[in-house]
Protein backbone atom coordinates (compact mmCIF):
# COMPACT_ATOMS: atom_id res chain seq x y z
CA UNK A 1 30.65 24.28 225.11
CA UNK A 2 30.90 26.62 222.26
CA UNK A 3 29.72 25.91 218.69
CA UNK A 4 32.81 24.79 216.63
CA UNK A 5 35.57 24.46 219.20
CA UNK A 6 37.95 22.41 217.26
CA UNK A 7 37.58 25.02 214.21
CA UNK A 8 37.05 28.03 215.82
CA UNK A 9 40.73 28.32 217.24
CA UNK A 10 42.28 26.48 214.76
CA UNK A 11 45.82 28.31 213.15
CA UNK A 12 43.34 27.86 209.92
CA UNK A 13 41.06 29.36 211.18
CA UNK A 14 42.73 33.57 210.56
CA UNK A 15 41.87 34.43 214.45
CA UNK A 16 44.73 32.75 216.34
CA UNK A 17 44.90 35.63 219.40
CA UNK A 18 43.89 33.27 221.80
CA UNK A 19 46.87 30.88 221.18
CA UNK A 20 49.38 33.73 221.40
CA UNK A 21 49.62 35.25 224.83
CA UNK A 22 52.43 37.80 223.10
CA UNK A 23 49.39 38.74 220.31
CA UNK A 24 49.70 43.07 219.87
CA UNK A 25 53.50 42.78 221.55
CA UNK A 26 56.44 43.62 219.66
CA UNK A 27 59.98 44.01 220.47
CA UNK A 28 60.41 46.52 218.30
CA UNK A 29 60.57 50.32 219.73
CA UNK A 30 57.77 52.58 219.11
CA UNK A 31 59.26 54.51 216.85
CA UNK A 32 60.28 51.66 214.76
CA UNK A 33 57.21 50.32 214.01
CA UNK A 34 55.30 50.48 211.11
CA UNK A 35 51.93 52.60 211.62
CA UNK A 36 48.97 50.41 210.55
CA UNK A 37 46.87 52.75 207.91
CA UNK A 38 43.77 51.77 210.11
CA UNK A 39 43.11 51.19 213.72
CA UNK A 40 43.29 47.82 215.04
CA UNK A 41 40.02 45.87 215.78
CA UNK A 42 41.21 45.17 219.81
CA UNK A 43 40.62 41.60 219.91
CA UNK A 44 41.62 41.32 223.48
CA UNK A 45 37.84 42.83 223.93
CA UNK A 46 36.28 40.16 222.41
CA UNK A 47 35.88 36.52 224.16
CA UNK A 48 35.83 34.36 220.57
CA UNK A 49 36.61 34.72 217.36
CA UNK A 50 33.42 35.21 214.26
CA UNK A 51 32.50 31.89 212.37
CA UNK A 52 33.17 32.46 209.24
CA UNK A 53 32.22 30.85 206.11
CA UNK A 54 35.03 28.49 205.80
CA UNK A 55 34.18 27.50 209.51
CA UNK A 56 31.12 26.32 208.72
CA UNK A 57 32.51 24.10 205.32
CA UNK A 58 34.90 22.59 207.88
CA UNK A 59 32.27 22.07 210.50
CA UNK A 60 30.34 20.61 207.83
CA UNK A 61 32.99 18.92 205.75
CA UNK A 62 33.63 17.28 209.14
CA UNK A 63 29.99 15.77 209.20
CA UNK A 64 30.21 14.45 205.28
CA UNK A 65 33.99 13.91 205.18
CA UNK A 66 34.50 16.30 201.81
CA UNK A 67 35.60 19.31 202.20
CA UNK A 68 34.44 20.07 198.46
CA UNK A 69 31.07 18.64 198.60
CA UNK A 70 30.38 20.56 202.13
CA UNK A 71 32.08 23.76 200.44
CA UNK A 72 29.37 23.33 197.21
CA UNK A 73 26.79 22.68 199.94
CA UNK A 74 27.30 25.57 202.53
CA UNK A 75 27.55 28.03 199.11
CA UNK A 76 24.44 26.77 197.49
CA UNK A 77 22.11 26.79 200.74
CA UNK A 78 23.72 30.53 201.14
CA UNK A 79 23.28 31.51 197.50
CA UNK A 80 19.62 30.38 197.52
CA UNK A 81 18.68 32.21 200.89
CA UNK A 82 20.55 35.40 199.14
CA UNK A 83 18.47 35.27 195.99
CA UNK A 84 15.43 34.46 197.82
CA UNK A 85 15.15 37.19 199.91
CA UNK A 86 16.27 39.45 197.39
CA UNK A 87 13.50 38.63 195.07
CA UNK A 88 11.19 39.24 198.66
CA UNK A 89 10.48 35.97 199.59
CA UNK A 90 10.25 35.01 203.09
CA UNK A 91 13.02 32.32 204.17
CA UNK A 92 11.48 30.27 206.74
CA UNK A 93 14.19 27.76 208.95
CA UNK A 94 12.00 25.95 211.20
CA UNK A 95 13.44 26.18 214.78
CA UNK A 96 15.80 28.50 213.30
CA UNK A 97 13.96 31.58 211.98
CA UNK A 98 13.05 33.35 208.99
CA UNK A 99 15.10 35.79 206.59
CA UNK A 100 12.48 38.63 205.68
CA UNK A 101 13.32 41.98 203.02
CA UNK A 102 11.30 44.78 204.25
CA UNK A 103 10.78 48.30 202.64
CA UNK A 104 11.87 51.12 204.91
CA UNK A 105 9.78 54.52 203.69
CA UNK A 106 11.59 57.28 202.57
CA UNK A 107 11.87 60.30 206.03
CA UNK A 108 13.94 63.00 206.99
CA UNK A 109 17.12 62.95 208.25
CA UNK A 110 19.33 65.33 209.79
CA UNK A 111 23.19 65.59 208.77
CA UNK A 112 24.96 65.51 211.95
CA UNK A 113 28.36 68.15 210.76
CA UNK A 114 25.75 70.47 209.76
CA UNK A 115 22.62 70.39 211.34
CA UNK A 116 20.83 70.45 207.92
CA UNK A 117 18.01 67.99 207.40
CA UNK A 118 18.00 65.44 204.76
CA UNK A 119 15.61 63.58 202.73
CA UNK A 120 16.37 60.07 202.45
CA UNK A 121 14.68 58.06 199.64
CA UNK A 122 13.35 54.69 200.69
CA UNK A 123 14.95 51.88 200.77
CA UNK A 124 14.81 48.00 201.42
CA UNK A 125 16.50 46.19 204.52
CA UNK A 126 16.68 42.51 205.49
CA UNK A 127 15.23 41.40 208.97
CA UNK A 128 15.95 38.10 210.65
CA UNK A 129 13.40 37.08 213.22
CA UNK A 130 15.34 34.11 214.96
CA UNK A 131 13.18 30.65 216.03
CA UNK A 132 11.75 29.71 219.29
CA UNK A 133 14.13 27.11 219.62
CA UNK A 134 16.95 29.28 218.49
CA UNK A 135 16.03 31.81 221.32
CA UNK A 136 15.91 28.90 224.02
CA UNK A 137 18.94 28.42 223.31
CA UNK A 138 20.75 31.71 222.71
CA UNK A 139 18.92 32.70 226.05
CA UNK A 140 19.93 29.65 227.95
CA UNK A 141 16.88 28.55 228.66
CA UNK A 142 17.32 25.41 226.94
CA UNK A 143 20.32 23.15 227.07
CA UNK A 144 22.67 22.95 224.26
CA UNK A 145 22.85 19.18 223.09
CA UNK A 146 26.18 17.46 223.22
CA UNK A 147 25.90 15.96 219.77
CA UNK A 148 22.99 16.54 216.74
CA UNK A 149 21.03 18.90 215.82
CA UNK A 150 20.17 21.27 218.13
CA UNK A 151 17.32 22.71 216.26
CA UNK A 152 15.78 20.08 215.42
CA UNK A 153 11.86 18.90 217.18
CA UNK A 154 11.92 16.90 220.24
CA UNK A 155 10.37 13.32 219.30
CA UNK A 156 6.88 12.95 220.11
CA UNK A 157 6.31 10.79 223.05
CA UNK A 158 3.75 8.38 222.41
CA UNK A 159 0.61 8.02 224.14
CA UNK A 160 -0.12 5.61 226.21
CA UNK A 161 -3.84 3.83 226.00
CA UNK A 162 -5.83 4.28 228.64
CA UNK A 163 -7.44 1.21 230.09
């Protein structure tokens, strides 16, 4: 089962290739054709479509029933990650992973038309280190849960007292 069927193919959605076995075919000659300014992306290679941002507001919309409320939520938990990590702090997702801005020192490079080496000044990058749980199941070693949250803790079985 794959995470947001229902939106992920929908005509909404912007990806509809898989819908439309004629996608890349036209009628038209060659020569007739318009010549896009930039290759296409060939998304015959790929197997699904990106979520997007507006996937996720419907996915979520779909769990509050308001699209505007889930569309202020999913933009204010993205805008406070953003600005978080931006300002260095470490965004922490339990069972989903943390969000990290590390400095990468200035080195040399080499300029690969010319063979001349570079210096490049240093600069900051963002790292994501994903969960345990996350890996489970990105891995498959874990099984995806029909319904809920996927990342969320097992419950704690209790303990039974020993006689």
């Amino acid at each position: 089962m794959t995470f947001m069927n229902d939106s992920l193919h929908s005509p909404a959605a912007g990806c509809d290739h898989d819908a439309d076995p004629g996608f890349g075919l036209s009628t038209l000659p060659a020569a007739w054709r318009a010549r896009p300014s930039t290759p296409p992306a060939q998304p015959a290679i790929r197997k699904e479509c990106p979520v997007n941002k507006a996937q996720l507001i419907n996915v979520v919309a779909k769990a509050t029933g308001d699209r505007a409320t889930a569309r202020l939520a999913v933009e204010s938990v993205l805008d406070a990650i953003v600005r978080a990590v931006a300002a260095g702090e470490v965004v922490s997702v339990t069972g989903f992973g943390s969000l990290t801005r590390e400095e990468r020192p200035a080195h040399t490079a080499r300029n690969p038309q010319t063979g001349e080496r570079v210096q490049v000044g240093a600069t900051h990058v963002v790292k994501f280190r994903p969960g345990a749980r996350f890996k489970a199941l990105a891995a498959g070693r874990r099984a995806m849960p029909e319904s809920g949250n996927c990342i969320q803790k097992d419950p704690k079985t209790p303990k039974v007292a020993r006689p």
